[in-house]
Protein backbone atom coordinates (compact mmCIF):
# COMPACT_ATOMS: atom_id res chain seq x y z
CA UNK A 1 18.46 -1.82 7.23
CA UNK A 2 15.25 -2.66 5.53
CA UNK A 3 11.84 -3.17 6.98
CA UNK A 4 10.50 -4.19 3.51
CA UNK A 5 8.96 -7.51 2.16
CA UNK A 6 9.96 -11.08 3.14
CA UNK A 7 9.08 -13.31 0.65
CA UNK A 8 11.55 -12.16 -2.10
CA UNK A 9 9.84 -12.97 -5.54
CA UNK A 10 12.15 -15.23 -8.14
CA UNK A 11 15.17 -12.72 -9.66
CA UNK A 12 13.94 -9.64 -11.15
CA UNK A 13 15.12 -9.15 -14.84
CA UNK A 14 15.70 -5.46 -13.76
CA UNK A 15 17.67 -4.58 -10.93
CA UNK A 16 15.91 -3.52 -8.05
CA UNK A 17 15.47 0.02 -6.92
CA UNK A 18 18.12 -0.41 -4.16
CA UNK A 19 20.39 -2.32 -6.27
CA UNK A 20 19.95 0.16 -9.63
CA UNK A 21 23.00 2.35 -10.06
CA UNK A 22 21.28 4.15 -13.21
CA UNK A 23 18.99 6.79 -13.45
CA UNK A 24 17.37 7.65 -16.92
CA UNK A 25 14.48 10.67 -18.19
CA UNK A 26 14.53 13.00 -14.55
CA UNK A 27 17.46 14.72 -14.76
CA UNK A 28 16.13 17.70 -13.70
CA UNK A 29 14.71 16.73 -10.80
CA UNK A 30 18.24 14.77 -9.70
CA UNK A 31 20.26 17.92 -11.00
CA UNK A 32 17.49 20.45 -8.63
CA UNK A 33 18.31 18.01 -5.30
CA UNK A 34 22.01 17.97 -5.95
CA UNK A 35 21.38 21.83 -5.78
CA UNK A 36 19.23 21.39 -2.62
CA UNK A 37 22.13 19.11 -1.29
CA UNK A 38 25.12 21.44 -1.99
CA UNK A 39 23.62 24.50 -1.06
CA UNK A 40 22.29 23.23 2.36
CA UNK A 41 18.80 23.61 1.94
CA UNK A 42 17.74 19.64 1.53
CA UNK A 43 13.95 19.93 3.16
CA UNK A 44 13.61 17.45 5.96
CA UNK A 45 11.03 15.33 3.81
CA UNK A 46 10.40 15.23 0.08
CA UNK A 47 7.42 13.37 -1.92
CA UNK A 48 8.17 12.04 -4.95
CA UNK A 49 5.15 11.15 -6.84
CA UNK A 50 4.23 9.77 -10.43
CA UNK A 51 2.79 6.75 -12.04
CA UNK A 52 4.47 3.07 -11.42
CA UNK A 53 7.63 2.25 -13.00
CA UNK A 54 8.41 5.55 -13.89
CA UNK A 55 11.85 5.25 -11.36
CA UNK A 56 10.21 6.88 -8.43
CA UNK A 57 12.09 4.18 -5.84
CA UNK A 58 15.25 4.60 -7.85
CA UNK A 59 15.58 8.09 -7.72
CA UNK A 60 14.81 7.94 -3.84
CA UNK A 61 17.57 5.37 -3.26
CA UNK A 62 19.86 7.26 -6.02
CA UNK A 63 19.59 10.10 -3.21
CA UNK A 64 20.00 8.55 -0.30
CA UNK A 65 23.16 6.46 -1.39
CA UNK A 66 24.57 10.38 -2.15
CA UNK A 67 23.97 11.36 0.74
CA UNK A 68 25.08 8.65 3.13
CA UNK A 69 28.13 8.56 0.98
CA UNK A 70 28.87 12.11 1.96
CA UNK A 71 28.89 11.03 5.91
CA UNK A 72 31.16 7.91 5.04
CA UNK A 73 33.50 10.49 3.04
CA UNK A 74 33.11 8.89 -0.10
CA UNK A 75 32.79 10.93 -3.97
CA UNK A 76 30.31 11.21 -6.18
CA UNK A 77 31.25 9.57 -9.25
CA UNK A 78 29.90 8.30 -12.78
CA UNK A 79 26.84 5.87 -12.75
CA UNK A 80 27.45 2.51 -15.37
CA UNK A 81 26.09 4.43 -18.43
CA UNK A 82 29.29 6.97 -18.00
CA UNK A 83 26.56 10.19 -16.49
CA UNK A 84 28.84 12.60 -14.85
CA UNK A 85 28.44 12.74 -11.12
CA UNK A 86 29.21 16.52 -10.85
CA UNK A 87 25.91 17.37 -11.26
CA UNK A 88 24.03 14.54 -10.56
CA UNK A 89 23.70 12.12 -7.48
CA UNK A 90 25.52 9.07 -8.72
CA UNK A 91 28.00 7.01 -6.90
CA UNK A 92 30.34 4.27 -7.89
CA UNK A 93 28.19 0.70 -7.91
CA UNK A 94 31.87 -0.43 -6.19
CA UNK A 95 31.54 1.73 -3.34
CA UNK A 96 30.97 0.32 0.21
CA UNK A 97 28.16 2.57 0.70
CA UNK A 98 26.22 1.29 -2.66
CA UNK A 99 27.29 -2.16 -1.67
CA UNK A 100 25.68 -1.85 1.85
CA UNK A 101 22.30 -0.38 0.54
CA UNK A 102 22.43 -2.70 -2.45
CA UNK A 103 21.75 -5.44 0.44
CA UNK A 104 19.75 -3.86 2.47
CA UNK A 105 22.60 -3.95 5.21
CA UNK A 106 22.98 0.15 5.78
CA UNK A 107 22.11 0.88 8.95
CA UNK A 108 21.41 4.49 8.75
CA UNK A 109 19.18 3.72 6.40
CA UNK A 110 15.50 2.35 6.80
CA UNK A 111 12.85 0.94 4.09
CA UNK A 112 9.30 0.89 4.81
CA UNK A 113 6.86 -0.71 2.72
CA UNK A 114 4.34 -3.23 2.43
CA UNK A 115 5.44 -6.23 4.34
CA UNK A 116 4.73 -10.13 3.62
CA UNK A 117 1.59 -11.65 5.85
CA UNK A 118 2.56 -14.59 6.43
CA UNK A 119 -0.71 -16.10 7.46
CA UNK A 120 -2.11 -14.67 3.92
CA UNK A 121 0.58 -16.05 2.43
CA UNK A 122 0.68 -12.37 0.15
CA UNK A 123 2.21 -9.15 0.53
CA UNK A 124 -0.23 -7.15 2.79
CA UNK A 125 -2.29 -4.58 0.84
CA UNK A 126 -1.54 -1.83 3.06
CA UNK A 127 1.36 -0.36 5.16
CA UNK A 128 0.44 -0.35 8.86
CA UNK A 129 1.21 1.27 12.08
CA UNK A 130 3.76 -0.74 13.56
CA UNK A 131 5.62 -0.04 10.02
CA UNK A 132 5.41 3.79 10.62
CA UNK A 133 6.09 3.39 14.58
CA UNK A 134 9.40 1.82 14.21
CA UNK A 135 10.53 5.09 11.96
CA UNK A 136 10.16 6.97 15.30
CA UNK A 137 12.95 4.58 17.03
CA UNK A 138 15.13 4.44 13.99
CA UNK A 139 15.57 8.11 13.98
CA UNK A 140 16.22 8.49 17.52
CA UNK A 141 19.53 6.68 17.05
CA UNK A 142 22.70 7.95 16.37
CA UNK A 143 23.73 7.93 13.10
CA UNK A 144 26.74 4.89 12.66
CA UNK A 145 28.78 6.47 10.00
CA UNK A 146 28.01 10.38 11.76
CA UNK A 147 26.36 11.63 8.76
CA UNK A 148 22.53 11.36 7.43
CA UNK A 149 19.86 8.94 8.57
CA UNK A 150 17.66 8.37 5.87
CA UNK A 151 13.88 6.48 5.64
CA UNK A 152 12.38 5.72 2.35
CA UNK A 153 8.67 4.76 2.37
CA UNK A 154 7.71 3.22 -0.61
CA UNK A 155 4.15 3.45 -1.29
CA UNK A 156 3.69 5.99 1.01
CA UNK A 157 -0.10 6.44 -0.13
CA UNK A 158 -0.60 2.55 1.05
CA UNK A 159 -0.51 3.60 4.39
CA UNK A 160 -3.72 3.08 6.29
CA UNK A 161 -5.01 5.84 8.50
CA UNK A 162 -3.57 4.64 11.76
CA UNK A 163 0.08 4.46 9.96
CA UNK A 164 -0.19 7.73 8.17
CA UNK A 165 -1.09 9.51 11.02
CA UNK A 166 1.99 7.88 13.48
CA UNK A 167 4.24 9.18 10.00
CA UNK A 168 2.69 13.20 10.25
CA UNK A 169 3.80 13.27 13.99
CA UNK A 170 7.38 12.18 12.99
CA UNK A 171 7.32 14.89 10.30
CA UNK A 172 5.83 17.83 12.85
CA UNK A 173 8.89 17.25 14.45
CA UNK A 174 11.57 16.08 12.47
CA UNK A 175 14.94 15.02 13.76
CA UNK A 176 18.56 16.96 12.65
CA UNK A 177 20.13 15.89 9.52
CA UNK A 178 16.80 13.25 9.32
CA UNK A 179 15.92 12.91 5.69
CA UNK A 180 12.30 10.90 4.41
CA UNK A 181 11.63 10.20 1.19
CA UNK A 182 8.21 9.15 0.68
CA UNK A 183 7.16 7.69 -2.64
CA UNK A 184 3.47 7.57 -3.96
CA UNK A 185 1.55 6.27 -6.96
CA UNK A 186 -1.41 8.71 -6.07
CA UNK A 187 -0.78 11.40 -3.51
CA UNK A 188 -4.27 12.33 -3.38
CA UNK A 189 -4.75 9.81 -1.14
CA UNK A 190 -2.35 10.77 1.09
CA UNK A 191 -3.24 13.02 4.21
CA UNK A 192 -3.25 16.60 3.18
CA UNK A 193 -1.26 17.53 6.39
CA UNK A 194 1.40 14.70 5.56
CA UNK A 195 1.26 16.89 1.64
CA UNK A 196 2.04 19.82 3.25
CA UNK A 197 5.16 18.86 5.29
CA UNK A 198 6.79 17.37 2.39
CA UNK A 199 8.63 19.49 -0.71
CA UNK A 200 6.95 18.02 -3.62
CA UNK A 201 9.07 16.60 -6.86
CA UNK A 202 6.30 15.19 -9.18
CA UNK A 203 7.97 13.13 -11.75
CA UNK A 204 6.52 12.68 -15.29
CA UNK A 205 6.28 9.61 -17.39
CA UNK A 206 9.07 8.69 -19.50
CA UNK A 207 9.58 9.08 -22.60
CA UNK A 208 8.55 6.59 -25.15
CA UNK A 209 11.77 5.94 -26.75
CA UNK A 210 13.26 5.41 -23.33
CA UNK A 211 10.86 2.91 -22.26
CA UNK A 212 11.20 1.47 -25.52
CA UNK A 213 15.49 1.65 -25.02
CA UNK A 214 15.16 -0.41 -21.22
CA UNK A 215 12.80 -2.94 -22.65
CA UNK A 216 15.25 -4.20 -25.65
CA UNK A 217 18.12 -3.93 -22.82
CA UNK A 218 16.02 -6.41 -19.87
CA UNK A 219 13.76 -8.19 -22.56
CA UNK A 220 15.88 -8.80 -26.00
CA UNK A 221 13.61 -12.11 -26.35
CA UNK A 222 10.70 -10.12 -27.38
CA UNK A 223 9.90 -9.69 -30.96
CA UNK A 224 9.71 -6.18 -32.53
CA UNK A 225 5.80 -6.06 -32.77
CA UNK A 226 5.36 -7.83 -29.20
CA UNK A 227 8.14 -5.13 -27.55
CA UNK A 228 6.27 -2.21 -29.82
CA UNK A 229 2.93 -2.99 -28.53
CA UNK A 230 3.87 -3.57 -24.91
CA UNK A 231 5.65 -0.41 -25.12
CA UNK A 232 2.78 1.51 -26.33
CA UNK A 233 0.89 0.37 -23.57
CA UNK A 234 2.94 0.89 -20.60
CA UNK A 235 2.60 4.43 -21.24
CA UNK A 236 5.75 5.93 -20.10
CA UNK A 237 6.26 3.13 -17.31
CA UNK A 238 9.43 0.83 -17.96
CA UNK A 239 8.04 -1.36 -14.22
CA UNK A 240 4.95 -1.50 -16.15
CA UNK A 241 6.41 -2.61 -19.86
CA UNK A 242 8.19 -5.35 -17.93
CA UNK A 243 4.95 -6.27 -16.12
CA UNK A 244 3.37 -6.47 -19.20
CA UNK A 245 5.88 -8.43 -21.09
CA UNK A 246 6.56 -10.91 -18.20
CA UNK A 247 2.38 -11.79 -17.92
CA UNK A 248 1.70 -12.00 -21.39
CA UNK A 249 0.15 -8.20 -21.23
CA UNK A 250 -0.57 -8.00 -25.12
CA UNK A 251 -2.88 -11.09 -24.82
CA UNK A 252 -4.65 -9.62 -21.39
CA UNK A 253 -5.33 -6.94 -23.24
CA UNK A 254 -7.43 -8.07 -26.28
CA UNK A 255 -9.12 -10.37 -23.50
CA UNK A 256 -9.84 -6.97 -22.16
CA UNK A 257 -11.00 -5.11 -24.96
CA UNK A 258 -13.09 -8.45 -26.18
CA UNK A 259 -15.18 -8.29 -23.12
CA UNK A 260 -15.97 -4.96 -23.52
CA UNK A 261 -16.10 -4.84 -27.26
CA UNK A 262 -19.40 -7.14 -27.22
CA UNK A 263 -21.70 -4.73 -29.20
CA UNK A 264 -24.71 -6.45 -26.94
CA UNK A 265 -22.98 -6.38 -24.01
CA UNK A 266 -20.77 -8.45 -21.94
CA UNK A 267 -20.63 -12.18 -22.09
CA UNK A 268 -21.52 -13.17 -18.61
CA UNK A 269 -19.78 -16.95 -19.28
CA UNK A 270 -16.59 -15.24 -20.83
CA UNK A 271 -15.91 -12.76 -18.26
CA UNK A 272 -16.76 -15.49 -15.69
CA UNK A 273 -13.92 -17.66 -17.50
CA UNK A 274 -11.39 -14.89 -17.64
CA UNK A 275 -12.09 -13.95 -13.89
CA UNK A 276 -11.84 -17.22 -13.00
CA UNK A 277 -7.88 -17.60 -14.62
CA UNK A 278 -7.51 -14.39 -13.21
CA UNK A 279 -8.09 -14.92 -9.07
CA UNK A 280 -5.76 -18.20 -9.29
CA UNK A 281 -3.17 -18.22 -6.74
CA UNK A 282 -0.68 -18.59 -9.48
CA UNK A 283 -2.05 -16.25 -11.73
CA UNK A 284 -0.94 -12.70 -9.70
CA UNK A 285 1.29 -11.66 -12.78
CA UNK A 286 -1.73 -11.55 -14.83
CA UNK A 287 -4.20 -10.60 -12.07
CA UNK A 288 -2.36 -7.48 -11.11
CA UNK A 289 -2.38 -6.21 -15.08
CA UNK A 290 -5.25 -6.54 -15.68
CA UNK A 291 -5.88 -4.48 -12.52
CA UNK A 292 -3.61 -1.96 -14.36
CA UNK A 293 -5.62 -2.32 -17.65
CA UNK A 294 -8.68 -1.28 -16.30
CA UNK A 295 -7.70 1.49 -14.52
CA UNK A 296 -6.14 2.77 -17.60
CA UNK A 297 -9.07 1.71 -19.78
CA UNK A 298 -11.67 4.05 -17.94
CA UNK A 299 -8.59 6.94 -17.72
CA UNK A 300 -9.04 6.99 -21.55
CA UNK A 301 -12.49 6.30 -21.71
CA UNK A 302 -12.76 9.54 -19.56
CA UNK A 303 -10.34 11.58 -21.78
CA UNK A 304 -11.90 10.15 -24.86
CA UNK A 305 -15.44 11.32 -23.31
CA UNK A 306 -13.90 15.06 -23.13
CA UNK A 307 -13.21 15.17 -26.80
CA UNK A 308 -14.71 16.12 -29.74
CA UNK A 309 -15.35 13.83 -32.38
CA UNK A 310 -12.55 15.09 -34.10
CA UNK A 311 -10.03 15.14 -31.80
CA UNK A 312 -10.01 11.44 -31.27
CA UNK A 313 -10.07 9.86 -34.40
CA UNK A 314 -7.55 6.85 -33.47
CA UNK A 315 -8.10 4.24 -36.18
CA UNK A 316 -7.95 1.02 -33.93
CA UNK A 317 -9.70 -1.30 -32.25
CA UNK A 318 -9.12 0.10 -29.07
CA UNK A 319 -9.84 3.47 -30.24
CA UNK A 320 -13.26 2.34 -31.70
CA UNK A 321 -14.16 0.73 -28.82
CA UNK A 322 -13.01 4.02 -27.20
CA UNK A 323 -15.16 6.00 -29.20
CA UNK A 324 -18.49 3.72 -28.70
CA UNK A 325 -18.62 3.44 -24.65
CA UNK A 326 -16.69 6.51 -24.15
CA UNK A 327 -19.62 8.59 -25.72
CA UNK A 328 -22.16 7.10 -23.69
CA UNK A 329 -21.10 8.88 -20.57
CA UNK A 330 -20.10 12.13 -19.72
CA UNK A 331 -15.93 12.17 -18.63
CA UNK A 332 -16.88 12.95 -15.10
CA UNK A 333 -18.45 9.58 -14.68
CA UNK A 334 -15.56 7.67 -16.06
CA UNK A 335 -13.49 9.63 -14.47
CA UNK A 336 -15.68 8.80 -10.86
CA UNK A 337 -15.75 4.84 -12.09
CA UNK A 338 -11.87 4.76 -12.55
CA UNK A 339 -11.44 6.05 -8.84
CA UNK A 340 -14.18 3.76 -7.32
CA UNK A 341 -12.38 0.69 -9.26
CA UNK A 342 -8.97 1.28 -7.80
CA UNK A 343 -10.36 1.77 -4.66
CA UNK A 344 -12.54 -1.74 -4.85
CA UNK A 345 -9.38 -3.29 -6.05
CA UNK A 346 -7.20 -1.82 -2.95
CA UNK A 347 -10.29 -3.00 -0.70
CA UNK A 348 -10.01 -6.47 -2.00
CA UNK A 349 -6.27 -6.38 -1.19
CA UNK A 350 -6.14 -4.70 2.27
CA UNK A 351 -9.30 -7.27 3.41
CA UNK A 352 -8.37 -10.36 1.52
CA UNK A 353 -12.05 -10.36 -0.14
CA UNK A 354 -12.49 -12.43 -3.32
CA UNK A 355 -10.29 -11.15 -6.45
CA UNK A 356 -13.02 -12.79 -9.09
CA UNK A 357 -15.93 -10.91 -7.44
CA UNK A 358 -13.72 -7.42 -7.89
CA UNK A 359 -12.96 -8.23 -10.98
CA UNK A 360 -16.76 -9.06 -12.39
CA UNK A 361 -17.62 -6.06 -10.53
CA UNK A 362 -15.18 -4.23 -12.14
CA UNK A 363 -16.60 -4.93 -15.84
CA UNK A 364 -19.59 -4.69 -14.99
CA UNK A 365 -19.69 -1.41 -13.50
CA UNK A 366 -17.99 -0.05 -17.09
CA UNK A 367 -21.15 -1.97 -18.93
CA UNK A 368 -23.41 -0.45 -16.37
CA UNK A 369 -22.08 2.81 -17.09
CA UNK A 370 -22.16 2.79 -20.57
CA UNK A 371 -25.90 1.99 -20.51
């Protein structure tokens, strides 16, 4: 049962979160809720948090496939790359249970996220109340197999206030053998209360050389310096390597870092140009990396601010460029800008406002702030 986007994008090259039978670089967090699991102690809700693409989603639906299994009386087994089940949370990709949640067809379990507006003719930038509401009647069912009923919400920190605050009376008073798995890019923005009712499994970034691994495994077209490059930029993010590859991420970022890199400033025709390719209807590949770039741009610009001379001494052009803005403000300012960018580019989503106007903003508040 899925309460989760309508307009289904073209194939992924990756499996999808639901459909993913394998589980790479958080072991121990699957091997510490097997030990919830067995031992009886699984918390009502957990929030699993990290950056995009790290395998937040897969991990939750990695867990709920065990544990519907167990009510349908089927075994833990091996996942495709041979990991042993004993200690993990894999099923067989063969079993009726995997099948079922594969195609969104379980129906003790529910998927909330995002949904497709059909009048904007987008995914809606938010997750709303009547998402969180129908959790309330889900749970209040029966479970049809007698075991678990299970609610993923994934992007739990997309919620808007009205729909986070119909999810924190569900989890005041949470149903038996009633387990919700939120998922969030940035739990800070998540109600404190809704924090606090949840057992927390932060998850880190992955490795490079796994990142590195997945991308030659979904993109084997790419050339060594085109996969190396994408990989250093996705930063521990396999969603966001494939992202990258798939919108021509390598180019979208020297178009980044040649706007910026204008020792007398921005080009106003340029960045007009590029935000002009960018806000195309067609263009929401590119659009929504770039949104990534910058975000990640002012991150380092922040951490690059809190060095020493020194200690950042990448020989680059990125790390020049780095180097030259990120010492004309102090971190806590590029560390404020970052914030108020996201949140202009989650305004522009949840009210439909003009994507070039967030994106000129967007540039030039980092030319603003580098004086």
């Amino acid at each position: 049962m899925s309460r989760s986007r309508e307009a289904a994008p073209a194939e992924p090259i990756a499996p999808p979160p639901r459909a993913n039978p394998d589980l790479l670089g958080h072991q121990a967090a699957e091997t510490e809720l097997r030990r919830l699991f067995d031992s009886g102690r699984m918390p009502h809700a957990l929030l699993l948090s990290g950056p995009r693409g790290i395998g937040k989603a897969t991990l939750a639906f990695r867990l709920a496939r065990f544990a519907l299994a167990q009510g349908a009386g089927e075994e833990a087994g091996p996942s495709l790359f041979g990991e042993d089940g004993g200690a993990g949370l894999a099923i067989p990709s063969d079993s009726g249970v995997f099948r079922r949640i594969a195609s969104g067809g379980h129906a003790d379990l529910l998927t909330v996220e995002r949904a497709y507006d059909p009048r904007r003719r987008r995914i809606r930038g938010e997750i709303v109340v009547g998402d969180t509401r129908e959790i309330s009647a889900f749970l209040r069912l029966t479970p049809a197999e007698g075991g678990w009923r299970v609610v993923i919400v994934d992007g739990a920190d997309e919620m808007n206030r009205n729909a986070a605050n119909a999810l924190l009376k569900i989890l005041e008073e949470p149903p038996h053998r009633a387990l919700l798995l939120l998922i969030a890019h940035s739990p800070g923005r998540l109600l404190p209360t809704i924090r606090s009712r949840c057992r927390r499994f932060p998850l880190m970034p992955l490795p490079e050389a796994i990142v590195a691994a997945l991308l030659g495994h979904y993109r084997p077209d790419l050339d060594p310096d085109a996969a190396a490059a994408v990989t250093a930029l996705a930063e521990g993010s396999i969603g966001r390597a494939l992202d990258l590859a798939s919108a021509g991420g390598v180019e979208l970022h020297r178009a980044v870092l040649g706007l910026l890199g204008k020792g007398r400033g921005i080009d106003p025709a340029a960045l007009h140009a590029f935000a002009d390719r960018l806000a195309r209807p067609e263009a929401e590949e590119a659009y929504r990396v770039v949104e990534a770039l910058v975000g990640q741009m002012l991150g380092r610009l922040a951490i690059t601010a809190a060095q020493s001379a020194g200690e950042n001494a990448v020989a680059s052009e990125q790390g020049a460029l780095l180097r030259r803005l990120g010492s004309r403000a102090p971190a806590a300012r590029w560390a404020a800008l970052r914030g108020e960018v996201e949140e202009s580019f989650v305004r522009t989503d949840a009210l439909n406002l003009d994507r070039k106007q967030t994106i000129l903003g967007a540039f030039f508040a980092i030319e603003r702030a580098a004086g």
